[in-house]
C-alpha atoms as a PDB file:
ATOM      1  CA  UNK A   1       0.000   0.000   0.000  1.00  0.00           C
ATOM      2  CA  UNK A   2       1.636   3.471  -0.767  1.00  0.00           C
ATOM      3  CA  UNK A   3       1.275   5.949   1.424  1.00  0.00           C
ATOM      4  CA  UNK A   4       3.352   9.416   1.984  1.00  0.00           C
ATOM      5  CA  UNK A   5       5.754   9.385   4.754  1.00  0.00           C
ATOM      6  CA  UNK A   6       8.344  11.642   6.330  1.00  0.00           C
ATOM      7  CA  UNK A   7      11.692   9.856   6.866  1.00  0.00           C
ATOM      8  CA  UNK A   8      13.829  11.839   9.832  1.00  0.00           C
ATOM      9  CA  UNK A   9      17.389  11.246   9.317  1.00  0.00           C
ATOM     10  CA  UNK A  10      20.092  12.491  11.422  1.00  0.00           C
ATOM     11  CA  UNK A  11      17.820  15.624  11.772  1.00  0.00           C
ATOM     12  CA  UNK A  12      16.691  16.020   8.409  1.00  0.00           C
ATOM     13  CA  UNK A  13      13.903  15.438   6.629  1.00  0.00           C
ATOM     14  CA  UNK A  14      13.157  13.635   3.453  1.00  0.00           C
ATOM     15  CA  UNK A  15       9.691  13.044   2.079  1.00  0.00           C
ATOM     16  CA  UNK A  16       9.103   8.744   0.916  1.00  0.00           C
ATOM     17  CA  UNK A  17       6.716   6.442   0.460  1.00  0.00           C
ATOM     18  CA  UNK A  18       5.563   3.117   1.719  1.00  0.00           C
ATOM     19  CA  UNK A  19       5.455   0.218  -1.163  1.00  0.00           C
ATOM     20  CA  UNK A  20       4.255  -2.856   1.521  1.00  0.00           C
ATOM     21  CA  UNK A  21       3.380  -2.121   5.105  1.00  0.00           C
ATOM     22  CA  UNK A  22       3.147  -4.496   7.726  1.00  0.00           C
ATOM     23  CA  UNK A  23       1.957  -4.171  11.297  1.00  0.00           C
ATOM     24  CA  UNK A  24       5.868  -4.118  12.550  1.00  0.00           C
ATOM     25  CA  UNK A  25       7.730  -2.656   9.485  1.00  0.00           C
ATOM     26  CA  UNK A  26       7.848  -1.744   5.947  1.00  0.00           C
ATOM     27  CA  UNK A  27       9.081  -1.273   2.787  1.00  0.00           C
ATOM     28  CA  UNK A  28       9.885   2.613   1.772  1.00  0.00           C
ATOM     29  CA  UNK A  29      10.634   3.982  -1.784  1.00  0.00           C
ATOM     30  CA  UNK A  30      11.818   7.278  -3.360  1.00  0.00           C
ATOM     31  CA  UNK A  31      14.871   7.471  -1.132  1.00  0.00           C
ATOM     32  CA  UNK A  32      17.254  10.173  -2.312  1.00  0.00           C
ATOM     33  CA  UNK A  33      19.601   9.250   0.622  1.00  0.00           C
ATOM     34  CA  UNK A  34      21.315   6.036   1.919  1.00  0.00           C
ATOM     35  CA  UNK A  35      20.589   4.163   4.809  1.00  0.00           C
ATOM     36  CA  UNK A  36      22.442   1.603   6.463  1.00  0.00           C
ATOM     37  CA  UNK A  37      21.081  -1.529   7.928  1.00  0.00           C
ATOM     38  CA  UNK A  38      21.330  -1.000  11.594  1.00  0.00           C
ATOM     39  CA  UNK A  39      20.451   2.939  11.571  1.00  0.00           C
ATOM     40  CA  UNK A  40      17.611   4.519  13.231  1.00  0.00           C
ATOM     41  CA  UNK A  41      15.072   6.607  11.474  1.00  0.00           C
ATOM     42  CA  UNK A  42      12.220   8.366  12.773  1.00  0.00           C
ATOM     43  CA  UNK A  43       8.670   8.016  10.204  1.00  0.00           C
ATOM     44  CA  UNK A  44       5.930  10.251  10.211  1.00  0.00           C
ATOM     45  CA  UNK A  45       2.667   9.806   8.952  1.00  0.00           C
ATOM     46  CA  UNK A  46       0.117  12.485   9.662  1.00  0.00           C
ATOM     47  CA  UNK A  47       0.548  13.761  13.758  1.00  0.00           C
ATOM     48  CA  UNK A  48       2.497   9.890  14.628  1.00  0.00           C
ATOM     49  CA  UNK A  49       5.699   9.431  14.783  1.00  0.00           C
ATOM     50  CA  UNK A  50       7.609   6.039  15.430  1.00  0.00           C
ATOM     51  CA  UNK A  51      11.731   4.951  15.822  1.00  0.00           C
ATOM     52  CA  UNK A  52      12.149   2.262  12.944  1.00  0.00           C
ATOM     53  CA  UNK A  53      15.221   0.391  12.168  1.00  0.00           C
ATOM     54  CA  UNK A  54      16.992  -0.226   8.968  1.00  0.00           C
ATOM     55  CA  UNK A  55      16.739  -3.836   7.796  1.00  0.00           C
ATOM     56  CA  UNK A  56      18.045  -3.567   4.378  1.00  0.00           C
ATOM     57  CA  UNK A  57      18.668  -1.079   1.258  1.00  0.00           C
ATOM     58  CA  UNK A  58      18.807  -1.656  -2.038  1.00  0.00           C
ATOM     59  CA  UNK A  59      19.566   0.699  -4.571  1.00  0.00           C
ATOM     60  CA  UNK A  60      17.187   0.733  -7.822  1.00  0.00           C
ATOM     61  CA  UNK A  61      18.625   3.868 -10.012  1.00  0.00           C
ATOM     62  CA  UNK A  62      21.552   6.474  -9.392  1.00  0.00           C
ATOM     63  CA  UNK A  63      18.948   8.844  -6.832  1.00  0.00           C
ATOM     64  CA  UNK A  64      16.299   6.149  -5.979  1.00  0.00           C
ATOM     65  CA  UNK A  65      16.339   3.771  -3.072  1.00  0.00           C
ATOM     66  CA  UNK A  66      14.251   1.466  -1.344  1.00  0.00           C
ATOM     67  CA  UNK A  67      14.762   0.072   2.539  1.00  0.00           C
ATOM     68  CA  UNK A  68      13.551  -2.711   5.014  1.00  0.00           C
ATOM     69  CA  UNK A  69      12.327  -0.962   8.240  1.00  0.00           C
ATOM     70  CA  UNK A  70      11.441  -2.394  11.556  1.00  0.00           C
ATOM     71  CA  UNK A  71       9.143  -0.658  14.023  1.00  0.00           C
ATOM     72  CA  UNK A  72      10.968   0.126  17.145  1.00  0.00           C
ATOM     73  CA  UNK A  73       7.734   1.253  19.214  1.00  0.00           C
ATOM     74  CA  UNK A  74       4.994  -0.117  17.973  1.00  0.00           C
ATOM     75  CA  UNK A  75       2.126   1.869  18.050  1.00  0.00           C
ATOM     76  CA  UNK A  76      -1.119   1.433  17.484  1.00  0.00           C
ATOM     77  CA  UNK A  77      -2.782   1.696  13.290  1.00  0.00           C
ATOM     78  CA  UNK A  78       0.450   4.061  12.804  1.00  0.00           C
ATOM     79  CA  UNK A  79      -0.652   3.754   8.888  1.00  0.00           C
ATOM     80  CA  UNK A  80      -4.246   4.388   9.470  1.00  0.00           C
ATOM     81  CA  UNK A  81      -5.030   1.279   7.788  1.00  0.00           C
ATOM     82  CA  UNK A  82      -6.876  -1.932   9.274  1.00  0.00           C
ATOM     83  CA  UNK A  83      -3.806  -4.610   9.379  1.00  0.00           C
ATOM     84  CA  UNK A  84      -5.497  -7.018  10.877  1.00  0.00           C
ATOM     85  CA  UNK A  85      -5.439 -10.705  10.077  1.00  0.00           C
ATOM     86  CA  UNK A  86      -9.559 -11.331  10.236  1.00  0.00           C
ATOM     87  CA  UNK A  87     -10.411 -11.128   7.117  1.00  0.00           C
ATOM     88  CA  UNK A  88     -13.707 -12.169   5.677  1.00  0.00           C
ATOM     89  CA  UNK A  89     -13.731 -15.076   3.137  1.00  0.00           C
ATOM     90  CA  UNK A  90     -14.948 -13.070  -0.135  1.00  0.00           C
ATOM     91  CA  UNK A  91     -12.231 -10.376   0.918  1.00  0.00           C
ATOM     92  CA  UNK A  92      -9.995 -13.644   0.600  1.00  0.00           C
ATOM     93  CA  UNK A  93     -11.142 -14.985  -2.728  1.00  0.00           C
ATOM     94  CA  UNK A  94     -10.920 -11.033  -4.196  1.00  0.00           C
ATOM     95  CA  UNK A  95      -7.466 -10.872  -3.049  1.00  0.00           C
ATOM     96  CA  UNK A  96      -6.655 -14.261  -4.967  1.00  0.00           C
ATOM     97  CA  UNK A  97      -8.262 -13.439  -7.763  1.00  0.00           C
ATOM     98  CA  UNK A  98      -6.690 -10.210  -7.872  1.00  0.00           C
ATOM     99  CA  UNK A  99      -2.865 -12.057  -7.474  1.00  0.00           C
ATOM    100  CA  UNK A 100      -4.139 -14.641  -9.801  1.00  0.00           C
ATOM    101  CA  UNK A 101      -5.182 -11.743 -13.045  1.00  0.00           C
ATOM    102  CA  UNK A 102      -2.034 -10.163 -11.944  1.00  0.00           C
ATOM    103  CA  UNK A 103       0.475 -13.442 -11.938  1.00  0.00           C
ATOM    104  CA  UNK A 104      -1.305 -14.185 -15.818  1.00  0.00           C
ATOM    105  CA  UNK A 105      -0.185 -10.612 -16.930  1.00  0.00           C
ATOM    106  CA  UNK A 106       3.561 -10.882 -15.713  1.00  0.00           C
ATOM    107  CA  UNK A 107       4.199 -13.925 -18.175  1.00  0.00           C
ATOM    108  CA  UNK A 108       5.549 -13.433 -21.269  1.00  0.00           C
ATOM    109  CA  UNK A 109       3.246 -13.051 -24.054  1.00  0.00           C
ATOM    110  CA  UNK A 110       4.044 -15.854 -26.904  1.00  0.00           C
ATOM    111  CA  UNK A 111       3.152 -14.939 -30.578  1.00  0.00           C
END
């Protein structure tokens, strides 16, 4: 799920965005800087703020990065989204459906 973020850095600011999110962590893109596994970072999203940790970074282009963070402090829907693992059974079958279209469209097409 991408949503904007604010990514505090040894005091400064950049502006990112999540590409997964999990209840404990996530995955951030549009990194201008780089981040070592092992630092801390503070994330903001809206009025909360949270201490992650760098699990990993990866760089994709010359001035684009993505990183592995782990929540520090958990607290409570930081991303304002509904994480939790009841979902109903047609939520379920959408989702797989969903992974299914999109797993047919990543295969080569033959001629």
């Amino acid at each position: 799920m991408v949503l904007p973020v604010k990514v505090s850095i040894d005091s400064v600011t950049h502006l990112a965005h999540t590409i997964d999110i999990t209840q404990n962590g996530a995955r951030l893109g549009a990194l201008r800087t780089e981040l070592r596994p092992g630092a801390i970072v503070v994330l903001q999203r809206g009025s909360k703020r949270a201490k992650f940790q760098i699990a990993w970074s990866k760089q994709l282009a010359p001035n684009e990065l993505q990183a592995g963070i782990e929540c520090l402090q958990p607290l409570s829907n930081f991303w304002g989204v509904d994480l939790s693992d009841s979902s109903s059974e047609s939520q379920k079958e959408s989702q797989q459906a969903l992974m299914t279209l999109l797993a047919g469209r990543s295969k080569p097409e033959r001629k």
